[in-house]
Protein backbone atom coordinates (compact mmCIF):
# COMPACT_ATOMS: atom_id res chain seq x y z
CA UNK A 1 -202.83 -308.73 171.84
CA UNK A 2 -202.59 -305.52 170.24
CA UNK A 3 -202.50 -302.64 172.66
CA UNK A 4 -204.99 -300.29 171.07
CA UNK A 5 -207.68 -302.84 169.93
CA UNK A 6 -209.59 -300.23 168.68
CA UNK A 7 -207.73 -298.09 166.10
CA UNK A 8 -207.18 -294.29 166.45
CA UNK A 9 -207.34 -292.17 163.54
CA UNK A 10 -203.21 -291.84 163.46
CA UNK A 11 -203.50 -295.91 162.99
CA UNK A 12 -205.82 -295.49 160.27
CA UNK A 13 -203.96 -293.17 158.73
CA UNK A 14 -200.36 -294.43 159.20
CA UNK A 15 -201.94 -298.04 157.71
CA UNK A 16 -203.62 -296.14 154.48
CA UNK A 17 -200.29 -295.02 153.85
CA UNK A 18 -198.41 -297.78 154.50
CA UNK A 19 -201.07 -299.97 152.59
CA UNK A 20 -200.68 -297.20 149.66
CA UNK A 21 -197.57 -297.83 149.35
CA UNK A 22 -196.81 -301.40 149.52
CA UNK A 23 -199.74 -301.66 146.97
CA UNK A 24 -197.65 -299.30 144.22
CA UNK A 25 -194.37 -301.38 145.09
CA UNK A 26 -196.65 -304.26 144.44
CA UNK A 27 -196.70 -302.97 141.03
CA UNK A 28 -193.29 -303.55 140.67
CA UNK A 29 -191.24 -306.89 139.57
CA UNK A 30 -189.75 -308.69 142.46
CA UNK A 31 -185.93 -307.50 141.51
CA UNK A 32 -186.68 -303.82 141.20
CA UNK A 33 -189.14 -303.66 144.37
CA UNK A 34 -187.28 -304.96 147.12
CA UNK A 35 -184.37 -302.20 146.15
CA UNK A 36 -187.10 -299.61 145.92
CA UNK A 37 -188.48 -300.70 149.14
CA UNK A 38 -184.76 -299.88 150.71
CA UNK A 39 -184.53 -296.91 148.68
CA UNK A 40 -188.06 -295.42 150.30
CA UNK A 41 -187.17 -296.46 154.08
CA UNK A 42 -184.12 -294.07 153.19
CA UNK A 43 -185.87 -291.29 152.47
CA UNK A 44 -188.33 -291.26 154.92
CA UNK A 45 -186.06 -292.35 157.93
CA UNK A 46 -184.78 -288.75 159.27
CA UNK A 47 -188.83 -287.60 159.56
CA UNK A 48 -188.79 -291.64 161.88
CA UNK A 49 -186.19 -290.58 163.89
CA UNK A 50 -184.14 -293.67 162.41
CA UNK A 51 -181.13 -292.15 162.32
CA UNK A 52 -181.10 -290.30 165.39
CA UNK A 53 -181.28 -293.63 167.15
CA UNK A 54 -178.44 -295.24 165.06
CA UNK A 55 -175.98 -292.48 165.66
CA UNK A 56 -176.93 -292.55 169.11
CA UNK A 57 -176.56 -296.58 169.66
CA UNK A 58 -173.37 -296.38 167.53
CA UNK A 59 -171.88 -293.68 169.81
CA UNK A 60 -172.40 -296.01 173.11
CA UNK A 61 -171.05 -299.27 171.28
CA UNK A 62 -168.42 -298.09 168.57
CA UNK A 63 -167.42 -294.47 169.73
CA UNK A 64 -164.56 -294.78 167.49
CA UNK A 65 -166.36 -295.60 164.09
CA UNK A 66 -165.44 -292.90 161.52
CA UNK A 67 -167.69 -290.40 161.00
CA UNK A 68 -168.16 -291.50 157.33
CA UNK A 69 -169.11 -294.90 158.19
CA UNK A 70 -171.51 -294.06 160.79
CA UNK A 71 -173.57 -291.86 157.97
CA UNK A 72 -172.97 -295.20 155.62
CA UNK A 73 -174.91 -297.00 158.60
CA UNK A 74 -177.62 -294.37 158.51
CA UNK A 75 -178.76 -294.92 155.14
CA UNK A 76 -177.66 -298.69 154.72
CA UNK A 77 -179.37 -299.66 158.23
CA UNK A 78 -182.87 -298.23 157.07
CA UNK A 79 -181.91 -299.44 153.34
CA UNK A 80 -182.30 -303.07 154.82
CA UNK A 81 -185.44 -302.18 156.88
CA UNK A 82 -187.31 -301.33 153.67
CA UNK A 83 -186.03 -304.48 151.90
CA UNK A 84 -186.99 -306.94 154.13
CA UNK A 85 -190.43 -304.94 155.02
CA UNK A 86 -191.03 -305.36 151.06
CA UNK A 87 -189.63 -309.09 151.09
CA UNK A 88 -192.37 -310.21 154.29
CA UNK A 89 -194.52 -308.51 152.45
CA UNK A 90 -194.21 -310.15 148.73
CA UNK A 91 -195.65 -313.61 149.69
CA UNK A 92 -194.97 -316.15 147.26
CA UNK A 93 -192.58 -314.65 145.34
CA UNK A 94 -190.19 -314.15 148.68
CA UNK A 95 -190.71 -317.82 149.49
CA UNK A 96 -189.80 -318.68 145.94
CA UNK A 97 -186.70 -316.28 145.84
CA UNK A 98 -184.91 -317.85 148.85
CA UNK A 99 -186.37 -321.79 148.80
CA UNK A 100 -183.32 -323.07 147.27
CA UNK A 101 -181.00 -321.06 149.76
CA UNK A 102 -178.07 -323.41 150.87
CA UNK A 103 -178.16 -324.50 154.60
CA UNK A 104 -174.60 -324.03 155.79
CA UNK A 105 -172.57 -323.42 159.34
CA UNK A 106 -170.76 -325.40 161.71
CA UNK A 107 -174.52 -326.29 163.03
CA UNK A 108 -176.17 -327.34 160.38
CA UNK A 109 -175.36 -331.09 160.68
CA UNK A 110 -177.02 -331.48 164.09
CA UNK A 111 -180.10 -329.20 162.78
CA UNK A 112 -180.62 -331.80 160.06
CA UNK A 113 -179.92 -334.47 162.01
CA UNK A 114 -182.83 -333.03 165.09
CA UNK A 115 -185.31 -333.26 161.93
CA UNK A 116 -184.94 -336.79 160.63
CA UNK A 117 -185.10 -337.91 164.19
CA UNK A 118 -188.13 -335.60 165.31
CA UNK A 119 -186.32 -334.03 167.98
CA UNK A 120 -187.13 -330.52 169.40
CA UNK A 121 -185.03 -327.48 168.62
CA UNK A 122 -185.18 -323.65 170.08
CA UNK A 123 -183.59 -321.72 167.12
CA UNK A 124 -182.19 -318.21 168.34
CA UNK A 125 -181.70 -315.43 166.14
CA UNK A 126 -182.10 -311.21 165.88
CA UNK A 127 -183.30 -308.38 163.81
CA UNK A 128 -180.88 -309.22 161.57
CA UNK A 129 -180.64 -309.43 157.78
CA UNK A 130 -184.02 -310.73 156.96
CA UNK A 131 -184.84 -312.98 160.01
CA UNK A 132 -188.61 -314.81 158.17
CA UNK A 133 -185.70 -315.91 155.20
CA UNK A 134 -184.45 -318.41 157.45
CA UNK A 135 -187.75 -319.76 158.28
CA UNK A 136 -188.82 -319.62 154.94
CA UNK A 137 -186.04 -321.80 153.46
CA UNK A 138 -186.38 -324.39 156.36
CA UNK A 139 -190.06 -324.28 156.08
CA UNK A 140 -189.49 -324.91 152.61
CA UNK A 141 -187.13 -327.92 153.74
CA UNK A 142 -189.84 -329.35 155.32
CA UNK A 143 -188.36 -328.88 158.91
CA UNK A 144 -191.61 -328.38 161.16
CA UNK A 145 -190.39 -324.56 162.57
CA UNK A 146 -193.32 -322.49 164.46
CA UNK A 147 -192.83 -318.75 164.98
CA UNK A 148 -193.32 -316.59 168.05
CA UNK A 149 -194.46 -312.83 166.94
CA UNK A 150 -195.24 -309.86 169.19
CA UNK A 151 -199.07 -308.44 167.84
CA UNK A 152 -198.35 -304.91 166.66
CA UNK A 153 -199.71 -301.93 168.36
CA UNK A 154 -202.14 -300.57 165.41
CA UNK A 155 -204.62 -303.26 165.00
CA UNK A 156 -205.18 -302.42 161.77
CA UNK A 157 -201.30 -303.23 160.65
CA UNK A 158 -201.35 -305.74 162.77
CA UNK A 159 -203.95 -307.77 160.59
CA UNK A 160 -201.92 -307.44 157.52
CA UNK A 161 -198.77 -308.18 159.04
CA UNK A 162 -199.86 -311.18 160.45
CA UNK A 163 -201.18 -312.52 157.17
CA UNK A 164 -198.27 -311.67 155.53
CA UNK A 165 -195.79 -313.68 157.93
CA UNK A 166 -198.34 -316.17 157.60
CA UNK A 167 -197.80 -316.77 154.08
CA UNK A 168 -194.09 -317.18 154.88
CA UNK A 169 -194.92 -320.16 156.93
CA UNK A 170 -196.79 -321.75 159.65
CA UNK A 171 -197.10 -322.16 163.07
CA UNK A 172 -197.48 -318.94 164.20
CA UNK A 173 -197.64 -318.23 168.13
CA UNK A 174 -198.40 -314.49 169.76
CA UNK A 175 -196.11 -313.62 172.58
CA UNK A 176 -198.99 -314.04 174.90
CA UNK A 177 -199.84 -316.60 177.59
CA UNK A 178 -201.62 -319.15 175.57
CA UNK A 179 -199.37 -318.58 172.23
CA UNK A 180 -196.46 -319.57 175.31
CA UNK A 181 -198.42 -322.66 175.94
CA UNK A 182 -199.37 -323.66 172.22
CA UNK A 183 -195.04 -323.24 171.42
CA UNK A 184 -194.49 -325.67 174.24
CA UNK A 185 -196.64 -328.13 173.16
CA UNK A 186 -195.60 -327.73 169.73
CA UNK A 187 -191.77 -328.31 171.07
CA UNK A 188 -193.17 -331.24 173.17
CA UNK A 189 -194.08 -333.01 170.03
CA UNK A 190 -190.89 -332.66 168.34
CA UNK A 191 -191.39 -329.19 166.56
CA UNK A 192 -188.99 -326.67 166.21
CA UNK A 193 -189.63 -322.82 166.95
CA UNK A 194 -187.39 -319.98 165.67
CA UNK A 195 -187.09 -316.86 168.30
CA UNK A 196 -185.52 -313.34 167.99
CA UNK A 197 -185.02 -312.76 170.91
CA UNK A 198 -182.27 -309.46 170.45
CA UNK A 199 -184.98 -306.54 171.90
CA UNK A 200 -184.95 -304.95 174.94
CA UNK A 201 -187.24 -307.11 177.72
CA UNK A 202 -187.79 -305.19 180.78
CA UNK A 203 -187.76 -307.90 183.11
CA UNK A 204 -184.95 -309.61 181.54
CA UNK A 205 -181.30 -310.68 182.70
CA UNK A 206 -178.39 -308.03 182.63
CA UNK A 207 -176.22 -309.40 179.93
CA UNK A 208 -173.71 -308.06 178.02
CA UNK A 209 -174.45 -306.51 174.02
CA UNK A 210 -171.55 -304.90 172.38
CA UNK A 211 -169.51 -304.03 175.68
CA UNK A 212 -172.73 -303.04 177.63
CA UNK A 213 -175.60 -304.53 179.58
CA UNK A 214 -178.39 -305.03 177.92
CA UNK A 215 -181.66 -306.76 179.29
CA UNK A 216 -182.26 -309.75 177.58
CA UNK A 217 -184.79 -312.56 177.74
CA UNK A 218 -183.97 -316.15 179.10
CA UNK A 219 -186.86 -317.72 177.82
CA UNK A 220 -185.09 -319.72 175.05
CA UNK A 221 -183.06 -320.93 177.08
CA UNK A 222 -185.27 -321.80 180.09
CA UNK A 223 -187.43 -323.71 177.18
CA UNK A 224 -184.17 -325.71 175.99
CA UNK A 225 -182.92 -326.82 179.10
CA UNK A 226 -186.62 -327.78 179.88
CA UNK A 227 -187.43 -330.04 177.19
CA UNK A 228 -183.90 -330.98 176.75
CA UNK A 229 -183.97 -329.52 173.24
CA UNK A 230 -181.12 -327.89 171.47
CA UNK A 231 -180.84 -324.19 171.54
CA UNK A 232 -179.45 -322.64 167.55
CA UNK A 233 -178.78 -319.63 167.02
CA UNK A 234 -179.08 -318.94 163.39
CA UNK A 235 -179.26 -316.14 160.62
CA UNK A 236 -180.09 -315.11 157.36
CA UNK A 237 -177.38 -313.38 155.58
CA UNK A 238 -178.01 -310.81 152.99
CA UNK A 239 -175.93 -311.11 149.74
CA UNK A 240 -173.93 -308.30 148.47
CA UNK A 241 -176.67 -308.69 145.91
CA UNK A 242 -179.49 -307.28 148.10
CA UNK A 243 -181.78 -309.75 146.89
CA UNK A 244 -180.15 -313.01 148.28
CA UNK A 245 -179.50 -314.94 151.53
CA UNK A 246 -177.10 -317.36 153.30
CA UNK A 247 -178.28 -319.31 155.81
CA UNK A 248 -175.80 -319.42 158.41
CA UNK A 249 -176.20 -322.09 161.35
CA UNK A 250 -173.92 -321.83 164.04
CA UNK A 251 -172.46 -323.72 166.99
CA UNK A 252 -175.27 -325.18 168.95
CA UNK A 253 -175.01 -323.69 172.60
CA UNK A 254 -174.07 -326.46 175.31
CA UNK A 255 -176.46 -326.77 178.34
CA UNK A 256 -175.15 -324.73 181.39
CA UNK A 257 -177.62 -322.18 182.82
CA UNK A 258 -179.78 -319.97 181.47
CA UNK A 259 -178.00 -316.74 181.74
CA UNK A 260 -174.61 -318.53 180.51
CA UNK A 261 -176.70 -320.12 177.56
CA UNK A 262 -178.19 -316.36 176.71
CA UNK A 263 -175.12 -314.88 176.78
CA UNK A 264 -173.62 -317.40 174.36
CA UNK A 265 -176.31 -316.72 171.60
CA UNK A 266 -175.95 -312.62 172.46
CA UNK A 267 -171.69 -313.20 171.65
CA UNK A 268 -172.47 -315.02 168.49
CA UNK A 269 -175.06 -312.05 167.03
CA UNK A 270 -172.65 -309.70 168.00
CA UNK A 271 -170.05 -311.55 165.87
CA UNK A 272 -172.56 -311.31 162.95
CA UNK A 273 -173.59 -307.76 163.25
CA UNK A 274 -170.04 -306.73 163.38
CA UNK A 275 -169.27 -308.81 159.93
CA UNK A 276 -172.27 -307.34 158.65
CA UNK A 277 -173.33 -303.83 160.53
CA UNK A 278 -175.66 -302.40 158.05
CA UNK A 279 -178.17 -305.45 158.71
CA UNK A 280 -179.13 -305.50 162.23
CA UNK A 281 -182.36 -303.11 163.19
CA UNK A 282 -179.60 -300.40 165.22
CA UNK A 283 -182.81 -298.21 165.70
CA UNK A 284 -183.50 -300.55 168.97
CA UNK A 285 -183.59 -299.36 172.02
CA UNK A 286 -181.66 -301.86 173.29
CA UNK A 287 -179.46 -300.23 175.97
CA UNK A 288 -182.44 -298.93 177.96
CA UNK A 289 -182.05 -298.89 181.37
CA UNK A 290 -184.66 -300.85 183.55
């Protein structure tokens, strides 16, 4: 759960303002918020520290970027932050916007073919594009996909967070013991649960991101191999449009171990994020060390 269950007067505050805010976007028709959204997470990013971090990861992984296009990254990164804050956050009208979204990729044969036969699926993806579009649209498709969230720190945000990624779709799990336990017997019954599983996990296995180790969590694969279900990775594109999605399934991974499995899904977000580097969340810490 939430690690402050009893908010502190910088929660209160930061969720007034972020309340404030969402509510004058709300305002707003679909087609001119979301680009406002991105426009606002610009603005305020330097006073976040947003794109401190970027330049920083950038540095470790592409030291020989041009200058140019690492500032590009600084404002596109948080442009995409805002958008997708401001899509999770518009409900109906999100889930209306992307329901029609083509499912496409070398993997999206076997992902149909796991639903009209009931069979169990781990989808794998990242902070990357707009990762609730994907489970919208299969939602929408009638494919039974559960999420797994982490509860936010501020209680307070929290609350209308969850609600919002509710409205996007359920099952919704926390990452605690018994939202573990609740996933696996949702998989057990022929469910499907979509995992981004791209942040840093302390306790995680050593595996490479971009050219450097990076710990990363095994537990989608662990669940695969242990219920025999298919592991997915899987993203939602954003258009050139800012406003629309692709749906990209790729290659299911083949059942080795879990730390060959992991490492598969890590190669084939790195293969997206470098097609598309303004859409995955660089403002990770994901190099830590342990």
């Amino acid at each position: 759960m939430p690690k402050r269950a009893t908010p502190s007067l910088t929660d209160k505050l930061s969720n007034t303002v972020f309340r404030a805010g969402m509510g004058l976007l709300q305002l707003m028709p679909y087609e001119k918020r979301i680009p406002m959204a991105g426009r606002l997470m610009t603005w305020v990013s330097p006073v976040l520290g947003f794109r401190r971090r970027i330049r920083a990861n950038l540095a470790l992984t592409c030291p020989d970027m041009p200058q140019t296009e690492v500032e590009h990254l600084c404002r596109a990164v948080p442009d995409n932050i805002g958008r997708t804050l401001a899509e999770m956050f518009s409900g109906q009208e999100f889930i209306a916007h992307v329901g029609n979204v083509a499912i496409e990729g070398p993997g999206a044969a076997r992902l149909i073919q796991l639903k009209e036969e009931g069979r169990p699926c781990v989808l794998v993806s990242g902070h990357f594009g707009n990762y609730d579009a994907a489970r919208g649209v299969l939602i929408a498709r009638g494919f039974p996909i559960a999420g797994l969230y982490r509860p936010m720190n501020n209680a307070l945000f929290n609350r209308d967070y969850l609600a919002a990624i509710e409205t996007v779709g359920t099952p919704l799990f926390p990452r605690d013991r018994r939202g573990m336990t609740n996933m696996l017997r949702h998989l057990k019954s022929g469910g499907m649960v979509a995992l981004a599983t791209d942040q840093y996990f302390r306790s995680g296995a050593m595996l490479d991101f971009f050219g450097h180790p990076a710990p990363s969590p095994l537990s989608a694969a662990e669940m695969a191999l242990r219920l025999e279900a298919d592991l997915i990775p899987i993203y939602a594109i954003r258009q050139p449009d800012g406003l629309s999605f692709r749906i990209f399934v790729d290659t299911p991974v083949p059942p080795t171990t879990p730390e060959e499995m992991t490492q598969v899904t890590l190669h084939s977000l790195e293969a997206q994020v470098r097609a598309h580097m303004d859409q995955w969340l660089w403002i990770h810490r994901r190099w830590r060390k342990k």
